[in-house]
Structures are given as C-alpha cells and as structure tokens.
C-alpha atoms as a PDB file:
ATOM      1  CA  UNK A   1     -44.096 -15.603   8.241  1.00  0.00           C
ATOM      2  CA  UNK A   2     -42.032 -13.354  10.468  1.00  0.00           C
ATOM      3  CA  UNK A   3     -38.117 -13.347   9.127  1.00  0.00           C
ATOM      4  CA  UNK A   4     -35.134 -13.287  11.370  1.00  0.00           C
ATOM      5  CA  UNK A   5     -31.230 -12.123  10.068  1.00  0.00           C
ATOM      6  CA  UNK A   6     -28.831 -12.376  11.995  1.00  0.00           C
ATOM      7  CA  UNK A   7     -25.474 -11.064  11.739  1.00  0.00           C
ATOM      8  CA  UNK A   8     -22.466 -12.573  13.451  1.00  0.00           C
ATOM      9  CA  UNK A   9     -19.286 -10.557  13.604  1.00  0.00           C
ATOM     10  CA  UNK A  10     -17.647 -12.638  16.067  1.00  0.00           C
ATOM     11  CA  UNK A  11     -15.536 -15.669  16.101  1.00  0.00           C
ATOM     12  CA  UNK A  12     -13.012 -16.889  19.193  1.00  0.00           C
ATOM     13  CA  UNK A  13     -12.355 -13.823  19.598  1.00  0.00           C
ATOM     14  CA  UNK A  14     -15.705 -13.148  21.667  1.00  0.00           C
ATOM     15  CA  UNK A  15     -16.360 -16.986  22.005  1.00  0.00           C
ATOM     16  CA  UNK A  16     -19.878 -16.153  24.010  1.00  0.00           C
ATOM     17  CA  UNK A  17     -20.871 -13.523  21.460  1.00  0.00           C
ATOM     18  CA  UNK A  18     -20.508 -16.126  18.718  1.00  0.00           C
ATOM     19  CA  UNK A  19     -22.228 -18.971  20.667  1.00  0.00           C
ATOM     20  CA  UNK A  20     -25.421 -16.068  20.923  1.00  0.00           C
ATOM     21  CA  UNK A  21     -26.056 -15.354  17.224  1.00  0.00           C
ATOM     22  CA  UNK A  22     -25.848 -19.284  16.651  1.00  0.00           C
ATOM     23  CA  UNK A  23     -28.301 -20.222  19.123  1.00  0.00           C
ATOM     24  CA  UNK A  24     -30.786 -17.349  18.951  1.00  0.00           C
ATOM     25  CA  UNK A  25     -30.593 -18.154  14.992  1.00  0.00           C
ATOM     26  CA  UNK A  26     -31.184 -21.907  15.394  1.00  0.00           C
ATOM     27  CA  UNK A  27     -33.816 -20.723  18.505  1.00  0.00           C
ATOM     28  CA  UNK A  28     -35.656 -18.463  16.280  1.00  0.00           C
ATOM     29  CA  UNK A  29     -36.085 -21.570  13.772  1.00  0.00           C
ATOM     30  CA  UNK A  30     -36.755 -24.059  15.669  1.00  0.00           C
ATOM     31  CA  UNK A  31     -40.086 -21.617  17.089  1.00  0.00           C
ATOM     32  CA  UNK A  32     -41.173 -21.637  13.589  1.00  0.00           C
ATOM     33  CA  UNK A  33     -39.503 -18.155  11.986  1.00  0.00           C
ATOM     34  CA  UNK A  34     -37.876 -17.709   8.980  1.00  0.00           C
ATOM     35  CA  UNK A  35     -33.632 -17.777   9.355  1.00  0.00           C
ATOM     36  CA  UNK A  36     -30.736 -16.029   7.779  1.00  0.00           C
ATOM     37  CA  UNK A  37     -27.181 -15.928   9.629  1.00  0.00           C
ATOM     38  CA  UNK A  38     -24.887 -13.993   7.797  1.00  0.00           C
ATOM     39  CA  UNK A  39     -21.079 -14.600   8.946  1.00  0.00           C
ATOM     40  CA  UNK A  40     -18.584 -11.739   9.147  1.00  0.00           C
ATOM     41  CA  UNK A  41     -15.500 -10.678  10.362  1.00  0.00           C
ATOM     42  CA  UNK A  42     -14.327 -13.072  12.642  1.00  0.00           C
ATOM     43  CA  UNK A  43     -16.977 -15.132  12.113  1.00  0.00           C
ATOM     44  CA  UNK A  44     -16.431 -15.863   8.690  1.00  0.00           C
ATOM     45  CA  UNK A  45     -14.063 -18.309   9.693  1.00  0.00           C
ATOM     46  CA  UNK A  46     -16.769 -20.258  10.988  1.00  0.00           C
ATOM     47  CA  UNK A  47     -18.147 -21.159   6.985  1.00  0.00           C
ATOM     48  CA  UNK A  48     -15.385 -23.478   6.570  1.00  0.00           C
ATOM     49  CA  UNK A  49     -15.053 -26.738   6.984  1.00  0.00           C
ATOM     50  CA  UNK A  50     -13.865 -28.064  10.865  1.00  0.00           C
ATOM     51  CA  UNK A  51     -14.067 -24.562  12.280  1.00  0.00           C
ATOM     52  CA  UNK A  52     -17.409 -24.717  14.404  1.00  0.00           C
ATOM     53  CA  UNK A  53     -16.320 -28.360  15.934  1.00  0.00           C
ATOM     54  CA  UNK A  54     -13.227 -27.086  17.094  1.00  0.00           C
ATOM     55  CA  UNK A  55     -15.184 -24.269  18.930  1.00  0.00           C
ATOM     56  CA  UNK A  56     -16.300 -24.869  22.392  1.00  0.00           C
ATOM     57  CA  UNK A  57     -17.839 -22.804  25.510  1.00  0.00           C
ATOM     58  CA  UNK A  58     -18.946 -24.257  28.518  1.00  0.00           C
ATOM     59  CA  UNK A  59     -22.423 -24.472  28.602  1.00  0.00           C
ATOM     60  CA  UNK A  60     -23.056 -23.536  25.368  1.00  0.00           C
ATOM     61  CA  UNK A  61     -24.681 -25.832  22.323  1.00  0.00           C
ATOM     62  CA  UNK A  62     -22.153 -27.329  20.107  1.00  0.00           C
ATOM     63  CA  UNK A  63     -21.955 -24.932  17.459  1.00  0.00           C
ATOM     64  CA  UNK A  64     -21.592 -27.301  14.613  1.00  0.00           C
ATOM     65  CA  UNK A  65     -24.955 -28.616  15.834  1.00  0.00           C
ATOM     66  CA  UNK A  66     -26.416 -25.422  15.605  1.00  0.00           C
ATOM     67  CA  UNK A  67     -25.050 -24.708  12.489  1.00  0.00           C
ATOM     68  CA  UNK A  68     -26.255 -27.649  10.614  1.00  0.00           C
ATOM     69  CA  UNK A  69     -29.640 -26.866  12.339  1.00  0.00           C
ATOM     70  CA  UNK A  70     -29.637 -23.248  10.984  1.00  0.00           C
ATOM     71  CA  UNK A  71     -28.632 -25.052   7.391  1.00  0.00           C
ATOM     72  CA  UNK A  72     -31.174 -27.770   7.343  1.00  0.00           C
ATOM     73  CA  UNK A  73     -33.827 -25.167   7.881  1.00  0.00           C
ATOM     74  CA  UNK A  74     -32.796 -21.525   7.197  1.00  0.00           C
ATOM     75  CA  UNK A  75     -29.768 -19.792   5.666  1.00  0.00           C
ATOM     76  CA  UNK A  76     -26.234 -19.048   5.977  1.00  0.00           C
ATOM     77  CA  UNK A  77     -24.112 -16.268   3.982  1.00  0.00           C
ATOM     78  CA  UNK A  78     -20.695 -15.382   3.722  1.00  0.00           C
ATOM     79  CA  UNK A  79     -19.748 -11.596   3.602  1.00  0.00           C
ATOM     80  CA  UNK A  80     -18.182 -11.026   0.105  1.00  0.00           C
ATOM     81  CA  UNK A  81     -15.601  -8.606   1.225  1.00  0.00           C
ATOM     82  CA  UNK A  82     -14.936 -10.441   4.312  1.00  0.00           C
ATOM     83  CA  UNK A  83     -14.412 -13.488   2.449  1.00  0.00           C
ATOM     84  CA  UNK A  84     -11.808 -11.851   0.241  1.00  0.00           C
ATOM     85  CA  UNK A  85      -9.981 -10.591   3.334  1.00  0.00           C
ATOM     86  CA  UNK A  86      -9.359 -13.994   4.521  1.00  0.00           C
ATOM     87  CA  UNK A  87      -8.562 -15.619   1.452  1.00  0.00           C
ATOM     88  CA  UNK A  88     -11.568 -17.624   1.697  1.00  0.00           C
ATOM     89  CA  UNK A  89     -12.830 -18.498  -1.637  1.00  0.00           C
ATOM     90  CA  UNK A  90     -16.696 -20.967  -2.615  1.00  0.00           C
ATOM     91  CA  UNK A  91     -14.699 -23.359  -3.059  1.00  0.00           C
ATOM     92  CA  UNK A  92     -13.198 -23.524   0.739  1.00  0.00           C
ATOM     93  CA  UNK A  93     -16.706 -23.497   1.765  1.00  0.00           C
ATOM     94  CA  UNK A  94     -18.985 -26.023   3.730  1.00  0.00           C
ATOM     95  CA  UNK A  95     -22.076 -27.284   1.413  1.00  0.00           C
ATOM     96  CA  UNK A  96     -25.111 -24.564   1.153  1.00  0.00           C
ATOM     97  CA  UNK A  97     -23.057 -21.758   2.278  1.00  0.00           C
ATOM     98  CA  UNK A  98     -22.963 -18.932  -0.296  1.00  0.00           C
ATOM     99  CA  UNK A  99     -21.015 -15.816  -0.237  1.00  0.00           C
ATOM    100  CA  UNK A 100     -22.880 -12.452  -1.328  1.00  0.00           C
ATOM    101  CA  UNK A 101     -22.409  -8.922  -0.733  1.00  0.00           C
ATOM    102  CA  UNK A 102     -23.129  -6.472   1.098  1.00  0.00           C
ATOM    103  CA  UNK A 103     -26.199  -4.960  -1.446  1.00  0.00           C
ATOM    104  CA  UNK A 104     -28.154  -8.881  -0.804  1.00  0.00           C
ATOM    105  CA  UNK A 105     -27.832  -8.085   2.862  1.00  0.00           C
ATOM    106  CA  UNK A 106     -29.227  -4.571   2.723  1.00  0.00           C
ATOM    107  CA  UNK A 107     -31.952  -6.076   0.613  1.00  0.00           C
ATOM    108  CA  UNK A 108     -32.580  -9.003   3.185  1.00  0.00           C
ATOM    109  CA  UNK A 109     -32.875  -6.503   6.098  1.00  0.00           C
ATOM    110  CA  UNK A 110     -35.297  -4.057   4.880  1.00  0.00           C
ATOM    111  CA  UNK A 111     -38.007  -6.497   3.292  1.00  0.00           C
ATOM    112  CA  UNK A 112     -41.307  -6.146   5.136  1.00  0.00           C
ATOM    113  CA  UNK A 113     -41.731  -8.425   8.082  1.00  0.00           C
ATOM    114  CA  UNK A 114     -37.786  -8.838   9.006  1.00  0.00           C
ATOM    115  CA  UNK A 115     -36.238  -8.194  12.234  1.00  0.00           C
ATOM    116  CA  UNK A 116     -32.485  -7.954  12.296  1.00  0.00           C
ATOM    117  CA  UNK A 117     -30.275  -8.805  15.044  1.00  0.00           C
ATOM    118  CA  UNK A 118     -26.181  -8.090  15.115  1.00  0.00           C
ATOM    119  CA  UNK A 119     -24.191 -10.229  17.567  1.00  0.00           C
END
C-alpha cells in the first residue's frame, strides 16, 4: 500500500494552508492510502486538546472532524523540537498523538512507496 506524510507547518496563521494538509491527509485515507500528519510549527498547536474546534474557515471541513478521521485511521506526530518550543509536553496532548523527532520523520519519508507532501 502506497503511504502518504504529510507535514503541516501552519496553524491560524495561514488558516487555508492548515485546512489543506488536514483534508488532503484525511482525503488520502479515506481513498484507501496509508496516513501520517506530522504537526509543526504553528501547527503544533493543533495536538492539543480544544485547538482544532476553535478553528474555522468558511468552506472548509471542520478540522476536528478531520482530525479524528486522520486518528481513527492513520497517524499523527508532534515535532519534538517544536513541542519543546511551545512548552507543550505528552502529557498536554490529545489521545494517540505522539511526539518524535526529527530522525523518525526522515525515516518515515524515505521508506519505499511514500510520497511526502509539506503544507
């Protein structure tokens, strides 16, 4: 099976960006592929609890709804350094989001059969 990773950098800051790497994540599942969203930067925000229900863009999915879709089916990881940045420890985190580095990524990325995708 064909993996997708996605990598979203951006949180309100670039609301539409944000919305994109959710829904081409839960997209790509939902069609049958493999998932892994990794949150960073801004985005990191978006691994704790109440942060994707306060986000909204017109005509956009609700992000929490894509999120839990991503979760029920695929993966979601916190950047390790930006974690630390934010204060944001495992503990702070919703349930089934990990944190890992940036070595897990690299290794996620260049396995046979991935595409990668940076939003």
């Amino acid at each position: 099976m064909k993996k997708l990773v996605v990598k979203a950098m951006s949180g309100t800051d670039d609301p539409e960006r944000a919305a994109q790497a959710f829904t081409v994540a839960a997209t790509a599942l939902a069609s049958g592929f493999e998932v892994s969203l990794w949150l960073t930067s801004e985005a990191s925000y978006f691994a704790l609890p109440g942060r994707c229900e306060e986000f909204t863009l017109p005509h956009s999915a609700a992000l929490d709804q894509l999120r839990d879709a991503i979760l029920a089916g695929g993966t979601i990881t916190l950047c390790t350094q930006c974690a630390v940045r934010r204060g944001i420890t495992e503990n702070d985190l919703l349930p089934g989001i990990s944190i890992m580095g940036s070595a897990s990524f690299v290794e996620e990325i260049m396995a046979d059969g991935v595409q990668a995708l940076v939003y």
